[in-house]
C-alpha atoms as a PDB file:
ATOM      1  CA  UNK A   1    -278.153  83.495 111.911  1.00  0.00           C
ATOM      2  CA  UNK A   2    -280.138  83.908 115.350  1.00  0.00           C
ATOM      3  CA  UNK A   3    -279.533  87.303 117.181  1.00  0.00           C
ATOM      4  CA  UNK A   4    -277.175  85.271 119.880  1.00  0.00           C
ATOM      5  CA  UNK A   5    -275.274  83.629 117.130  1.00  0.00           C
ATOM      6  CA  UNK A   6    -274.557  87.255 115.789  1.00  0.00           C
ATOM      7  CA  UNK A   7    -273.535  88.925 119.436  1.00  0.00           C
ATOM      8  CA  UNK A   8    -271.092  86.057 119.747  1.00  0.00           C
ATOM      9  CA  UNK A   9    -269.358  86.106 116.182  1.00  0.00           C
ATOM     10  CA  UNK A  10    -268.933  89.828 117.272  1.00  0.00           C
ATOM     11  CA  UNK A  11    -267.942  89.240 121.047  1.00  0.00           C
ATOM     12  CA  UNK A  12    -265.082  87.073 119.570  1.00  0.00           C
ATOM     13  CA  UNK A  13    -264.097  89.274 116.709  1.00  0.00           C
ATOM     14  CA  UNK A  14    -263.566  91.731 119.213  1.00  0.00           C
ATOM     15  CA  UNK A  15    -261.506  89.688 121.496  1.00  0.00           C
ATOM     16  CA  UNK A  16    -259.782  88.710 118.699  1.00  0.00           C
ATOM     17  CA  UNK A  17    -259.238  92.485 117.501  1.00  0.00           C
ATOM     18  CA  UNK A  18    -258.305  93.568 121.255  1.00  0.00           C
ATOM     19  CA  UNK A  19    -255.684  90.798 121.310  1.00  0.00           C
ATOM     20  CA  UNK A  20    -254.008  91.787 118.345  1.00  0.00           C
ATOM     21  CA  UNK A  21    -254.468  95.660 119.276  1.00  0.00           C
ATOM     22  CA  UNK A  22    -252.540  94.509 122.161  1.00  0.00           C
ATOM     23  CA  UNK A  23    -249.391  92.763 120.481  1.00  0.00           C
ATOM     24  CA  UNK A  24    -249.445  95.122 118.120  1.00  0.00           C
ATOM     25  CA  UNK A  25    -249.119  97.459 121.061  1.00  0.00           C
ATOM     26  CA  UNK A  26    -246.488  95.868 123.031  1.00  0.00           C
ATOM     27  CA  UNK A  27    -244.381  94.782 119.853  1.00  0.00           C
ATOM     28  CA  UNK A  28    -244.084  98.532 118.752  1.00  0.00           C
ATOM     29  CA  UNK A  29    -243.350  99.690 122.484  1.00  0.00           C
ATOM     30  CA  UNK A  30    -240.816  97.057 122.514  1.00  0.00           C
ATOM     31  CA  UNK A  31    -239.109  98.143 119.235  1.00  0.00           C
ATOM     32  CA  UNK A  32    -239.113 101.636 120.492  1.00  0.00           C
ATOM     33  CA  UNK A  33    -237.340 100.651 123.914  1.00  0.00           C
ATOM     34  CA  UNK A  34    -234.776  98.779 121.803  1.00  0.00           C
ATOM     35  CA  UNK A  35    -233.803 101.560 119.113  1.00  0.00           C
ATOM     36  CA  UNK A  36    -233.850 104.027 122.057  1.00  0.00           C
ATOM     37  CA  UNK A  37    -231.148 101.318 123.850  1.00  0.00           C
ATOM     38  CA  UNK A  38    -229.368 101.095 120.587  1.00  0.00           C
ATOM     39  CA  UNK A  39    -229.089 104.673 119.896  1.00  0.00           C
ATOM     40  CA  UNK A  40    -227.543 104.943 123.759  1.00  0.00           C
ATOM     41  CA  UNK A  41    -225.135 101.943 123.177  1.00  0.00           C
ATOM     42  CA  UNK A  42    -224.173 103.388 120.397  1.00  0.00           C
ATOM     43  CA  UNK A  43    -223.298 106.878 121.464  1.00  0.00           C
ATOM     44  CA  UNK A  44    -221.947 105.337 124.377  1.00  0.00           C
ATOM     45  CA  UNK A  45    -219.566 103.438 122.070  1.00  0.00           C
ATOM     46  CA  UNK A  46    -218.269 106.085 119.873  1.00  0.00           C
ATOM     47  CA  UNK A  47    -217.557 108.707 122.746  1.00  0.00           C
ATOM     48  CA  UNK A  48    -215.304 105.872 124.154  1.00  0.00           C
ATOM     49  CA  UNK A  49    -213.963 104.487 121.383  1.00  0.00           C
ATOM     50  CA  UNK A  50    -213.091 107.391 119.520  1.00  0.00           C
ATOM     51  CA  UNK A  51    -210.485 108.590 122.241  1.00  0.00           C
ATOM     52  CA  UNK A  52    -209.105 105.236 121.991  1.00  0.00           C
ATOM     53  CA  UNK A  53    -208.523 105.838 118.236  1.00  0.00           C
ATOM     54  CA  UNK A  54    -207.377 108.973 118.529  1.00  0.00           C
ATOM     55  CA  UNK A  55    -204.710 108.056 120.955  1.00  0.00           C
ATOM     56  CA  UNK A  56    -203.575 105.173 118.555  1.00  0.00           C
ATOM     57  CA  UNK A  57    -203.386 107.062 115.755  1.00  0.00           C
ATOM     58  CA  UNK A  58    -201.247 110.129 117.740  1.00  0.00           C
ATOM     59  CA  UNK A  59    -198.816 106.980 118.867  1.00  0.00           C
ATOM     60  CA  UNK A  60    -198.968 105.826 114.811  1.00  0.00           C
ATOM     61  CA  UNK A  61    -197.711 109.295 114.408  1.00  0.00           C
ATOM     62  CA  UNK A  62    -195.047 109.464 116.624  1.00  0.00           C
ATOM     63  CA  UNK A  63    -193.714 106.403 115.427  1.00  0.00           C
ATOM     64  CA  UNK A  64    -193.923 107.700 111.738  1.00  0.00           C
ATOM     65  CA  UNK A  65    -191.378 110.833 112.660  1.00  0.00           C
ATOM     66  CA  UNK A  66    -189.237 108.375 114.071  1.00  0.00           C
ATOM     67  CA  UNK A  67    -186.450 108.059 112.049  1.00  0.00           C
ATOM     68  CA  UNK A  68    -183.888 106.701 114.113  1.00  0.00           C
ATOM     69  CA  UNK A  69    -182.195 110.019 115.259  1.00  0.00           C
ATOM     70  CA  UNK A  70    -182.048 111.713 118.373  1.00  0.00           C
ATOM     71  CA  UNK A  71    -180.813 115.327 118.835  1.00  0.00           C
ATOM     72  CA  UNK A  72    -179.386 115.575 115.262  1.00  0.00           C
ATOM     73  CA  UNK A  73    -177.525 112.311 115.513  1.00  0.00           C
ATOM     74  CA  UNK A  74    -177.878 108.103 115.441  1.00  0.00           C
ATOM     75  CA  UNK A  75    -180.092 107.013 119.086  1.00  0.00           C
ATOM     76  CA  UNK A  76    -178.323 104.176 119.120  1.00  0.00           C
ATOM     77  CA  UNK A  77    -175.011 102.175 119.577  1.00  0.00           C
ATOM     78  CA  UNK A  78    -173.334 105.255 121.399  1.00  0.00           C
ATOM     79  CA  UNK A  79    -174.464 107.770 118.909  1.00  0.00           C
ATOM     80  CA  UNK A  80    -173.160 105.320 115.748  1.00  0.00           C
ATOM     81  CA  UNK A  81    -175.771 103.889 115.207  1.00  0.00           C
ATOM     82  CA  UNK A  82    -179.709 104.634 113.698  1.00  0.00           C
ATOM     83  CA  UNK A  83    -182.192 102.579 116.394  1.00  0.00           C
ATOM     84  CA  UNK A  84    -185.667 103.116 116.971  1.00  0.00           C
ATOM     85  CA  UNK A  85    -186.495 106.209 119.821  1.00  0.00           C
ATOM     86  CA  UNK A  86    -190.513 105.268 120.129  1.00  0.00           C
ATOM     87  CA  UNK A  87    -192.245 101.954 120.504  1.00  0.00           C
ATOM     88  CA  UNK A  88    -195.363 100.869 118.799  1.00  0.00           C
ATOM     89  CA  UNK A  89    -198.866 102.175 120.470  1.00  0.00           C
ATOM     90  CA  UNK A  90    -201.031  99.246 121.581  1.00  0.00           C
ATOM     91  CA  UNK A  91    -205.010  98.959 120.837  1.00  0.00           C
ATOM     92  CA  UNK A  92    -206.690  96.092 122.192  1.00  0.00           C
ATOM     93  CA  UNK A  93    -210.418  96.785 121.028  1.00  0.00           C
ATOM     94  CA  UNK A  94    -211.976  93.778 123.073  1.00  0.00           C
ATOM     95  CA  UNK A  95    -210.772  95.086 126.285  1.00  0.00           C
ATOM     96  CA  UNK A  96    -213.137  97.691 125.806  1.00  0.00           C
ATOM     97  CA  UNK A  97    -216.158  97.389 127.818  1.00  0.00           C
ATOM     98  CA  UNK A  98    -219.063  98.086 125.106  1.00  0.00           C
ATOM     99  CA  UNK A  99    -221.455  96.643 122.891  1.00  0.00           C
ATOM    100  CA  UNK A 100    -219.715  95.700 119.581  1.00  0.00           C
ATOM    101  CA  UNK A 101    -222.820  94.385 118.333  1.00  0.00           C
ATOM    102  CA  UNK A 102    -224.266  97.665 117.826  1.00  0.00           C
ATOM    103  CA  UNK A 103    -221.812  98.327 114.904  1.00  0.00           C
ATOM    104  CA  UNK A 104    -222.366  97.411 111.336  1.00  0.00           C
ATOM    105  CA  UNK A 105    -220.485  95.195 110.391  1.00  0.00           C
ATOM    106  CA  UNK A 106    -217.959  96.323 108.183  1.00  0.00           C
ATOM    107  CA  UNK A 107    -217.231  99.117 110.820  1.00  0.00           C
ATOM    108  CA  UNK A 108    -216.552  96.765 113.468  1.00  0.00           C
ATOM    109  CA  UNK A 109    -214.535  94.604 111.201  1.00  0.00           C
ATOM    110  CA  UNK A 110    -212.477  97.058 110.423  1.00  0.00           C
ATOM    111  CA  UNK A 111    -211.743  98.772 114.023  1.00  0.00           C
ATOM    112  CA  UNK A 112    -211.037  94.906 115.380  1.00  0.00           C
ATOM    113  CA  UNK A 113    -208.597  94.329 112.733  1.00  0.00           C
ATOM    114  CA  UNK A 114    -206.302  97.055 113.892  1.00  0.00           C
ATOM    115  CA  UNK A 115    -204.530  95.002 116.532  1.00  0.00           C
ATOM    116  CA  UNK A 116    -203.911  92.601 113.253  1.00  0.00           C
ATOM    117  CA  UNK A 117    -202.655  95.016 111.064  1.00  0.00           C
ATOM    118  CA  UNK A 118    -200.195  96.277 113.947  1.00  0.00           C
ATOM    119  CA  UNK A 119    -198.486  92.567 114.332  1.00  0.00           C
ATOM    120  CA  UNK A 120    -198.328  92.320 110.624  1.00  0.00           C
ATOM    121  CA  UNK A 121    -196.818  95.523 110.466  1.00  0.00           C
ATOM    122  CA  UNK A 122    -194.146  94.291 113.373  1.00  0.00           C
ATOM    123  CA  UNK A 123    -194.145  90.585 112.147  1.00  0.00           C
ATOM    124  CA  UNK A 124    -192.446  92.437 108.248  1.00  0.00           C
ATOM    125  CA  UNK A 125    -190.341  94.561 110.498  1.00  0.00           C
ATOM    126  CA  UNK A 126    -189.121  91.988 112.368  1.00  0.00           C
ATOM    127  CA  UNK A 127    -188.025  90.105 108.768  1.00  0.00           C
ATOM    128  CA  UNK A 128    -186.626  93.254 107.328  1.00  0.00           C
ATOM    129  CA  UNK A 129    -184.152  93.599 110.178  1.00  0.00           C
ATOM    130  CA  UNK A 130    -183.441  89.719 110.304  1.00  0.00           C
ATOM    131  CA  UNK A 131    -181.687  90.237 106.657  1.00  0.00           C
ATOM    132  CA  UNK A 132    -180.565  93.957 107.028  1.00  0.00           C
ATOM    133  CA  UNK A 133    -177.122  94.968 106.835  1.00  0.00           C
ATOM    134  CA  UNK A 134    -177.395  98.161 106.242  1.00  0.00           C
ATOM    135  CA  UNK A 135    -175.459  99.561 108.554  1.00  0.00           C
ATOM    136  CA  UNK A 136    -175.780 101.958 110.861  1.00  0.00           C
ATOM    137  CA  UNK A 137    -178.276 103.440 108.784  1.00  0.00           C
ATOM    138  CA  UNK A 138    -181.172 100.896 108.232  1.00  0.00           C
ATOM    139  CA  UNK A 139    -182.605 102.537 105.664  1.00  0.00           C
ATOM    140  CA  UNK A 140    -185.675  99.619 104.387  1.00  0.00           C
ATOM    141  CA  UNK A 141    -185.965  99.031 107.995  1.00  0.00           C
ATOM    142  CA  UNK A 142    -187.102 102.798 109.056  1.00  0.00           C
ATOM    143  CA  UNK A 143    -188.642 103.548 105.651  1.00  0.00           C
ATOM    144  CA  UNK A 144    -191.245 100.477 105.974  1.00  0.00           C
ATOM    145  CA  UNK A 145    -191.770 101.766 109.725  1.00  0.00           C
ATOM    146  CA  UNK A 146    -192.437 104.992 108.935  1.00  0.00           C
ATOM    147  CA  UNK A 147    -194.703 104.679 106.249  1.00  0.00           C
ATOM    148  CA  UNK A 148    -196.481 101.926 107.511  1.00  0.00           C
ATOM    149  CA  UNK A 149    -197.210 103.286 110.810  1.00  0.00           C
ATOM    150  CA  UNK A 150    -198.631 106.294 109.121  1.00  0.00           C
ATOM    151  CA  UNK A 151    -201.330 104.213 106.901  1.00  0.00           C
ATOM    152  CA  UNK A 152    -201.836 102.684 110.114  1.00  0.00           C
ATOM    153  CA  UNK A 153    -202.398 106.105 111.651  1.00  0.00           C
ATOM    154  CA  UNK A 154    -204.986 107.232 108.800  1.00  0.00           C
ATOM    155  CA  UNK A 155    -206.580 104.200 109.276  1.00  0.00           C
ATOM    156  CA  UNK A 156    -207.201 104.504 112.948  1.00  0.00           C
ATOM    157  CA  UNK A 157    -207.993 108.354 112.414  1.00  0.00           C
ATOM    158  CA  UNK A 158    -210.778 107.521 109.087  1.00  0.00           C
ATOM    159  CA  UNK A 159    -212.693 104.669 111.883  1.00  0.00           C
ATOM    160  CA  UNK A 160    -212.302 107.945 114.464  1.00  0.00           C
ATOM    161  CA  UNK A 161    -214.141 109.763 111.780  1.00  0.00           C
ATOM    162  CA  UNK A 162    -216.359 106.817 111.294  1.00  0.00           C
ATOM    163  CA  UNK A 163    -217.392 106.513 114.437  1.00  0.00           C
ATOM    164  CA  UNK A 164    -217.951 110.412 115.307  1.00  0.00           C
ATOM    165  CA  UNK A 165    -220.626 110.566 111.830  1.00  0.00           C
ATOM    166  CA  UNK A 166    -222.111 107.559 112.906  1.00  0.00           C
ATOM    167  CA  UNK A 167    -223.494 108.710 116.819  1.00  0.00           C
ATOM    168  CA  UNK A 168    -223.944 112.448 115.080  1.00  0.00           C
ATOM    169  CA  UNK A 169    -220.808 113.482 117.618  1.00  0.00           C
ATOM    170  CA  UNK A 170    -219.168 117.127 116.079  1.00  0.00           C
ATOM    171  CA  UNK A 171    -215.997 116.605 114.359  1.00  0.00           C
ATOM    172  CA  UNK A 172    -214.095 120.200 113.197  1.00  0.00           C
ATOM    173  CA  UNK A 173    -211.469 119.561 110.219  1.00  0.00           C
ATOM    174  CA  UNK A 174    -208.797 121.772 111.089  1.00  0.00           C
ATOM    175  CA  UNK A 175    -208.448 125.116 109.132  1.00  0.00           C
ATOM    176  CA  UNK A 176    -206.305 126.145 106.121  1.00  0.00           C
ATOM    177  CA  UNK A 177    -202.800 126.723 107.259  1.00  0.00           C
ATOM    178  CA  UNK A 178    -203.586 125.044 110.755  1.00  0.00           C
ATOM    179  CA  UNK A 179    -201.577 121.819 112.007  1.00  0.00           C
ATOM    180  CA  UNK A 180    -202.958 118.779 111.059  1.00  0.00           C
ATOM    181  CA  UNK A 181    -202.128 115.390 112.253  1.00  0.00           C
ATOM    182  CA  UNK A 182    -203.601 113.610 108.978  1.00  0.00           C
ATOM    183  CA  UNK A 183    -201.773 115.586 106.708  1.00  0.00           C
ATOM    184  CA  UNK A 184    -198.502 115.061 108.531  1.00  0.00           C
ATOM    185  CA  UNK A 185    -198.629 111.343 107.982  1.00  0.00           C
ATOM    186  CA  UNK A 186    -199.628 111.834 104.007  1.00  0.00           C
ATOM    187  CA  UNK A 187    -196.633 114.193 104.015  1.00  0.00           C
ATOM    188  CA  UNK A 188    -194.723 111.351 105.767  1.00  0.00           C
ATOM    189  CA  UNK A 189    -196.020 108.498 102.977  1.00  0.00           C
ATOM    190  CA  UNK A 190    -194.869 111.003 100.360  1.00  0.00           C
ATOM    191  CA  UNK A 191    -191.269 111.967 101.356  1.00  0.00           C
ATOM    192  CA  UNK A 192    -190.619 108.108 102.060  1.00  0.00           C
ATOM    193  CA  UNK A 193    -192.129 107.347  98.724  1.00  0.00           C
ATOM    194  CA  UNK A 194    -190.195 110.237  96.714  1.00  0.00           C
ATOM    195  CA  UNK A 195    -186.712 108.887  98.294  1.00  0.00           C
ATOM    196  CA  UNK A 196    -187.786 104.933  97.482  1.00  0.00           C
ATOM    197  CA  UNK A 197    -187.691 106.419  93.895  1.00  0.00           C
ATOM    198  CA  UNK A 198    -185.179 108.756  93.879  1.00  0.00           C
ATOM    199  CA  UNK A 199    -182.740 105.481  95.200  1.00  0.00           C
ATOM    200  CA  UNK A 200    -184.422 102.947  92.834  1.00  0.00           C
ATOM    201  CA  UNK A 201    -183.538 105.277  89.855  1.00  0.00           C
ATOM    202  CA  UNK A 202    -179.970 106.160  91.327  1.00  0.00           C
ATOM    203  CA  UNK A 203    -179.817 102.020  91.399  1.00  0.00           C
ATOM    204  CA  UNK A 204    -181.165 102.034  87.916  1.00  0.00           C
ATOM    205  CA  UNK A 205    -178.430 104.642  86.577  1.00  0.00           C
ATOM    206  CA  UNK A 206    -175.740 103.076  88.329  1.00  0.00           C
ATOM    207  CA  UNK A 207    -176.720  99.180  86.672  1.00  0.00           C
ATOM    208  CA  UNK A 208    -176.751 100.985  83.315  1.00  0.00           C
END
């Protein structure tokens, strides 16, 4: 191979080598521009999201103490009657103006299901009272509220959790002795679920 025949093999390996260089280059800068906009989407997300969470879950709460009373006696039917003193909290997820996409996708999943969850929760209640004549207490008809608005509350307050560990946001767990939301509604869960049994075993006596 001549002298010229050498300069050129290397005058085009080098072009060659220069226009990879370059890709290489602009593909990593572009990767860095796009984690950097992910990372800020993200953040962005949680911060906003999170307060939306946390305001469902405190309405999933109220609606979990609500057991039909109102200063010491039935709310409804001029004081005869047990009726319902708090309505439902509302989270509509895609009215919020960020990038979903950013989310894995079980996350996201979950936090778009909650509006689900809510009507499913409202579409049983809404059976329960069709066949209920338990009157004026209701009894099935605020149990299944009250405990299912407090999973739903736990739910909402776990994807609150989620979210905070997921944009590194700080999250303190309240202290021993301390009032905590979360706890309230497992304390809920478990008083409705000790009185299910204590009736289903005062049935079970009674039958025998």
């Amino acid at each position: 191979m001549d002298t010229g025949n050498v300069s050129a093999v290397i005058s085009a390996a080098a072009g060659i080598t220069g226009v990879l260089l370059g890709n290489s280059f602009a593909a990593v800068k572009e990767w860095l521009v796009s984690r950097s906009k992910r990372r800020k989407d993200t953040a962005y997300l949680a911060i906003i999201v999170v307060s939306h969470l946390d305001r469902f879950a405190n309405g999933c709460f109220h609606v979990a103490l609500d057991d039909g009373t109102e200063e010491y006696g039935p709310a409804g039917d001029n004081g005869e009657e047990y009726a319902p003193t708090t309505k439902p909290p509302k989270f509509q997820p895609l009215d919020i103006d960020v990038e979903w996409k950013v989310l894995q996708r079980d996350l996201m999943y979950a936090i778009l299901q909650l509006p689900d969850q809510r009507e499913q929760i409202e579409n049983r209640l809404a059976g329960i009272a069709l066949y209920d004549d338990d009157y004026p207490y209701h009894t099935e008809y605020f149990w299944a509220r009250r405990r299912d608005y407090a999973e739903l509350g736990l739910l909402a307050s776990d994807l609150a959790r989620r979210l905070r560990k997921l944009a590194g946001m700080p999250f303190e767990e309240p202290k021993p002795g301390e009032w905590c939301r979360d706890e309230e509604l497992r304390n809920v869960i478990k008083k409705i679920d000790d009185a299910r049994d204590a009736y289903e075993r005062r049935i079970a006596e009674n039958r025998a």
